[in-house]
C-alpha atoms as a PDB file:
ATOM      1  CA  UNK A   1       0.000   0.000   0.000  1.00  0.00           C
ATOM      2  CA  UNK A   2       1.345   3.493  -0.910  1.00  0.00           C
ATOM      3  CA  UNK A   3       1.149   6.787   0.628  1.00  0.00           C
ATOM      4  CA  UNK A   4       0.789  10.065  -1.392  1.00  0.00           C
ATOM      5  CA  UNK A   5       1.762  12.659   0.886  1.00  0.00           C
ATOM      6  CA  UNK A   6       1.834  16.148   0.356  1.00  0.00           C
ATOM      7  CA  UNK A   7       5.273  16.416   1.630  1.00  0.00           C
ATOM      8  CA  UNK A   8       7.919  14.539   2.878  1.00  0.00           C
ATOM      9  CA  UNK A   9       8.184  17.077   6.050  1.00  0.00           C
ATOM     10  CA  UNK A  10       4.034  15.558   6.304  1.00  0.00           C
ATOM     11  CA  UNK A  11       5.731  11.772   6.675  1.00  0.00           C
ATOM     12  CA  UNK A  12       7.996  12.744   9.401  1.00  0.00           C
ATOM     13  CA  UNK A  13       5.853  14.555  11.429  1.00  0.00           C
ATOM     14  CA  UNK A  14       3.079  11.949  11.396  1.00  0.00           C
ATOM     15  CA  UNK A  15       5.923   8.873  12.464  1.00  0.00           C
ATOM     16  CA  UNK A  16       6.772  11.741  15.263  1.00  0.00           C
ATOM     17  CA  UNK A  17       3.906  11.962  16.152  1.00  0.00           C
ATOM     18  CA  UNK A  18       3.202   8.512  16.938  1.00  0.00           C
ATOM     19  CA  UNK A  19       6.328   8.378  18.545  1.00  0.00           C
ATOM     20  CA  UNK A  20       6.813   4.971  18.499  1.00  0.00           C
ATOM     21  CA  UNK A  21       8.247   4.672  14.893  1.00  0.00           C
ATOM     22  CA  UNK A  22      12.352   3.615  14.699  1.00  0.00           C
ATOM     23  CA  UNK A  23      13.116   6.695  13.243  1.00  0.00           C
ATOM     24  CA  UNK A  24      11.315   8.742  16.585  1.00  0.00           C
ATOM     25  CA  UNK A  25      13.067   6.355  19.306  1.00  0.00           C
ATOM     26  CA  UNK A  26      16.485   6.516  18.115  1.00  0.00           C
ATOM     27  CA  UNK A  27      19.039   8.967  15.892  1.00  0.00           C
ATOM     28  CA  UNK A  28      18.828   7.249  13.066  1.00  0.00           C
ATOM     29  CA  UNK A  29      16.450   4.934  10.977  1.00  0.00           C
ATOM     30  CA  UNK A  30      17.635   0.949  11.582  1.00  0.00           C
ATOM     31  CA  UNK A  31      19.674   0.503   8.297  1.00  0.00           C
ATOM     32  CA  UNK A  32      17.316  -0.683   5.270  1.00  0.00           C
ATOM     33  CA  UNK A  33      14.122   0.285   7.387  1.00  0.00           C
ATOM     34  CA  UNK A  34      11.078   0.707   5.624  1.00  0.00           C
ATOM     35  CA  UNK A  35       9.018   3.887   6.164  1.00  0.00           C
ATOM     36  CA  UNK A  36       6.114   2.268   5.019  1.00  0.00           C
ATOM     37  CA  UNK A  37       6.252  -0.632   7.742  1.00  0.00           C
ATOM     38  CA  UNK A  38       8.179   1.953  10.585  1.00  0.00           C
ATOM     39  CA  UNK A  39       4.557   3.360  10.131  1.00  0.00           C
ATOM     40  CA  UNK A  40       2.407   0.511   9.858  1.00  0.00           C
ATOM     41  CA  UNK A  41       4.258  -0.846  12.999  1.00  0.00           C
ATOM     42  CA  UNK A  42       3.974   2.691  14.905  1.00  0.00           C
ATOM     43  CA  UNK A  43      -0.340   2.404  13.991  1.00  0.00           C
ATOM     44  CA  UNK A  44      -0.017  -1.097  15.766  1.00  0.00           C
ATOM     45  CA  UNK A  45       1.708  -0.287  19.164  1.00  0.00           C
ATOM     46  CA  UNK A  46      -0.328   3.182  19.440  1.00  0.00           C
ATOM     47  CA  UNK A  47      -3.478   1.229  19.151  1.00  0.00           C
ATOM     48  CA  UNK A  48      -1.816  -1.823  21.673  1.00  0.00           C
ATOM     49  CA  UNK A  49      -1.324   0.839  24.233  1.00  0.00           C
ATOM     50  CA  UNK A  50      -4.635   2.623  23.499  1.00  0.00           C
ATOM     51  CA  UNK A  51      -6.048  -0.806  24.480  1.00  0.00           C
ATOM     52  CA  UNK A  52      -4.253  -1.511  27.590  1.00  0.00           C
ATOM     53  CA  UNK A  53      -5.070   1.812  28.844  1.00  0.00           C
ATOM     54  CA  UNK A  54      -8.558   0.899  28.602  1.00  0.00           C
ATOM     55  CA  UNK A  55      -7.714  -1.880  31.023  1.00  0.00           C
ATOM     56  CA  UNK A  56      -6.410   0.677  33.929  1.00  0.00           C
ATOM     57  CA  UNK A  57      -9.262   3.607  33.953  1.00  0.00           C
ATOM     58  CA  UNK A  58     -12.282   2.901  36.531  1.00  0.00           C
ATOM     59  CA  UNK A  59     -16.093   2.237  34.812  1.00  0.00           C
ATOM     60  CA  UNK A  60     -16.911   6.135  34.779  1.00  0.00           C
ATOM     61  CA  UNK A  61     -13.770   6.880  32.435  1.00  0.00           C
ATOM     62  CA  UNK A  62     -14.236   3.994  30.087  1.00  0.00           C
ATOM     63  CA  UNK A  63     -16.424   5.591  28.046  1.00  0.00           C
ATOM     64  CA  UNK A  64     -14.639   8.726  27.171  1.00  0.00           C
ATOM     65  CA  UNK A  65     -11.389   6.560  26.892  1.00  0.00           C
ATOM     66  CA  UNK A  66     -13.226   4.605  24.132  1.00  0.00           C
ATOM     67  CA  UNK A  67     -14.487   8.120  22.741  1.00  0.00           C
ATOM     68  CA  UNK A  68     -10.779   9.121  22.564  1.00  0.00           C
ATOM     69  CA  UNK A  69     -10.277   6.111  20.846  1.00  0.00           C
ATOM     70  CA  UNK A  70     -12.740   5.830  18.344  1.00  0.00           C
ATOM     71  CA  UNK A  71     -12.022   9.240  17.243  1.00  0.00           C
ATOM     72  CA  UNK A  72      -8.199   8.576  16.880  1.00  0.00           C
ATOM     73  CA  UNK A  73      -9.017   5.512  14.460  1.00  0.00           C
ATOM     74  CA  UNK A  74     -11.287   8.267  12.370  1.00  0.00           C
ATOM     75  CA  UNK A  75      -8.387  10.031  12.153  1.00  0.00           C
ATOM     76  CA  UNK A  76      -5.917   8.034  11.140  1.00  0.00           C
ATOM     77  CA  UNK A  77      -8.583   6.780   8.513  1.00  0.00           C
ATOM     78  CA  UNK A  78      -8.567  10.323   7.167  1.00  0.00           C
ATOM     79  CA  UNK A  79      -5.083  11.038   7.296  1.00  0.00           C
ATOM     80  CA  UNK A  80      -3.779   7.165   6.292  1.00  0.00           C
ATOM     81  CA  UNK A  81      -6.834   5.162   5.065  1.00  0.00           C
ATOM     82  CA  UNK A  82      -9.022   2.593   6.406  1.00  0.00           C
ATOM     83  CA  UNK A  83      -6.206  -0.582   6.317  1.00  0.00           C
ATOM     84  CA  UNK A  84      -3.845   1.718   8.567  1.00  0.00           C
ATOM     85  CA  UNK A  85      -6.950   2.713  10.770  1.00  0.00           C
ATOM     86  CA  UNK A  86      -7.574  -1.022  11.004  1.00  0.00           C
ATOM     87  CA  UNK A  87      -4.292  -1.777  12.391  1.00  0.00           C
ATOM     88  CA  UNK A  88      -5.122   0.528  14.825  1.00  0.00           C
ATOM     89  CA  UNK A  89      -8.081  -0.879  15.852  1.00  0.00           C
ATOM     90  CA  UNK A  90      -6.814  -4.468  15.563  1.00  0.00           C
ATOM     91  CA  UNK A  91      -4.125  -4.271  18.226  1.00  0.00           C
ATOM     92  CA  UNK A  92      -6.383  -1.828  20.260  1.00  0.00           C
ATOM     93  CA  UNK A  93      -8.726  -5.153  21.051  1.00  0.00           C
ATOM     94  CA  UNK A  94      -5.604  -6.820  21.282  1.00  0.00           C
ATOM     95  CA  UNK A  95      -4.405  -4.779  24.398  1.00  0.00           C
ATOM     96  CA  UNK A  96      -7.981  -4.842  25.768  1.00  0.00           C
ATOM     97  CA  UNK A  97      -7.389  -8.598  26.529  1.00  0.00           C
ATOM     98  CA  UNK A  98      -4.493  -8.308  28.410  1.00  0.00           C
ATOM     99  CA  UNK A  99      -4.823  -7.830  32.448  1.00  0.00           C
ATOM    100  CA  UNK A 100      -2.275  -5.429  33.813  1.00  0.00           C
ATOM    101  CA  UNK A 101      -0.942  -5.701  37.156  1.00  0.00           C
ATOM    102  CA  UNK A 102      -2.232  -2.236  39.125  1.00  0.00           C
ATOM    103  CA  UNK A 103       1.201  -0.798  39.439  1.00  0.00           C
ATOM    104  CA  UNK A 104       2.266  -0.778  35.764  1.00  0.00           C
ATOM    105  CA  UNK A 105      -0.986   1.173  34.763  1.00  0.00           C
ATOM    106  CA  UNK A 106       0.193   4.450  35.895  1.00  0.00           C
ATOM    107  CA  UNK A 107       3.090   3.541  32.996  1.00  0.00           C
ATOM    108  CA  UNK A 108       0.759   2.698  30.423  1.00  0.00           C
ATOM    109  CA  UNK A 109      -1.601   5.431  31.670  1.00  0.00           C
ATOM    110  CA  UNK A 110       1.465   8.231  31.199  1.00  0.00           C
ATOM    111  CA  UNK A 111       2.524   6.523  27.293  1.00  0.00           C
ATOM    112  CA  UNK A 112      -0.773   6.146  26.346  1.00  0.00           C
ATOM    113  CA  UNK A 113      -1.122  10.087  27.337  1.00  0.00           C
ATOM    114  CA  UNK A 114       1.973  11.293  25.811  1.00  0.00           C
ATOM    115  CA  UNK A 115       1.655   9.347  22.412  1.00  0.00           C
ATOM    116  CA  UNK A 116      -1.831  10.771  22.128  1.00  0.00           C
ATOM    117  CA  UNK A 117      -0.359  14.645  22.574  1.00  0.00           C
ATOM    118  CA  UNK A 118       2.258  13.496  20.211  1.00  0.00           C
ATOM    119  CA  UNK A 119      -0.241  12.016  17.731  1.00  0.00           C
ATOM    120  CA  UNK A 120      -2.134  15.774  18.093  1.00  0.00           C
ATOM    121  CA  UNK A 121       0.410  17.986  17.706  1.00  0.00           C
ATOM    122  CA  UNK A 122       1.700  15.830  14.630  1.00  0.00           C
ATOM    123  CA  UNK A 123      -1.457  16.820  12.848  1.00  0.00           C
ATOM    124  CA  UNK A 124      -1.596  20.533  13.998  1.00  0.00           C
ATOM    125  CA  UNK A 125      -2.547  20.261  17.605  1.00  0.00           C
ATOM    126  CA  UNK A 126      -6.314  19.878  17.171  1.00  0.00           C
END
């Protein structure tokens, strides 16, 4: 599957802003990376820790995670088509199975937090 983007500059700032990409995590891209699956990849663990989030908020905050949620996979559907929003959504459900210990949900809590501010301000902050 390949992406037209306006610019390059519009590539880069959307694998920053899901900040889980190679290319955002260290220096430089892992020799013979593919931008294509660094993004593809990125789409997956957003939506892994977007589910395993949902696992550490009480009853009255699941709904407006799932909101948040729902609206990211719109999103990405806009910006990156429907396949990409369905990896999203595929490894969301995927984290929603997995039961966290207590103590490692304020981690998950804090990434899931700062990959969706990332995710924002890689489109223009809205």
């Amino acid at each position: 599957m390949a992406l037209r983007f306006r610019s390059a500059w519009q590539a880069v700032l959307l694998c920053a802003g899901l900040s889980m990409c190679p290319m955002a995590m260290s220096a430089s891209p892992p020799a013979g990376s593919d931008p294509e699956e660094q993004i593809d990849e990125g789409l997956k663990g957003f939506g892994y820790v977007a589910g395993l989030a949902l696992g550490c908020v009480v009853e009255e905050q699941r709904k407006a995670l799932e909101r948040e949620a729902m609206d990211l996979n719109a999103e990405i559907s806009r910006l990156l088509g429907i396949d990409r929003a369905f990896l999203f959504t595929a490894s969301f459900g995927n984290g929603t199975g997995v039961v966290l210990k207590i103590e490692d949900c304020r981690t998950v809590l804090t990434r899931y937090e700062a990959r969706v501010a990332k995710f924002r301000q890689g489109r223009g902050g809205k």
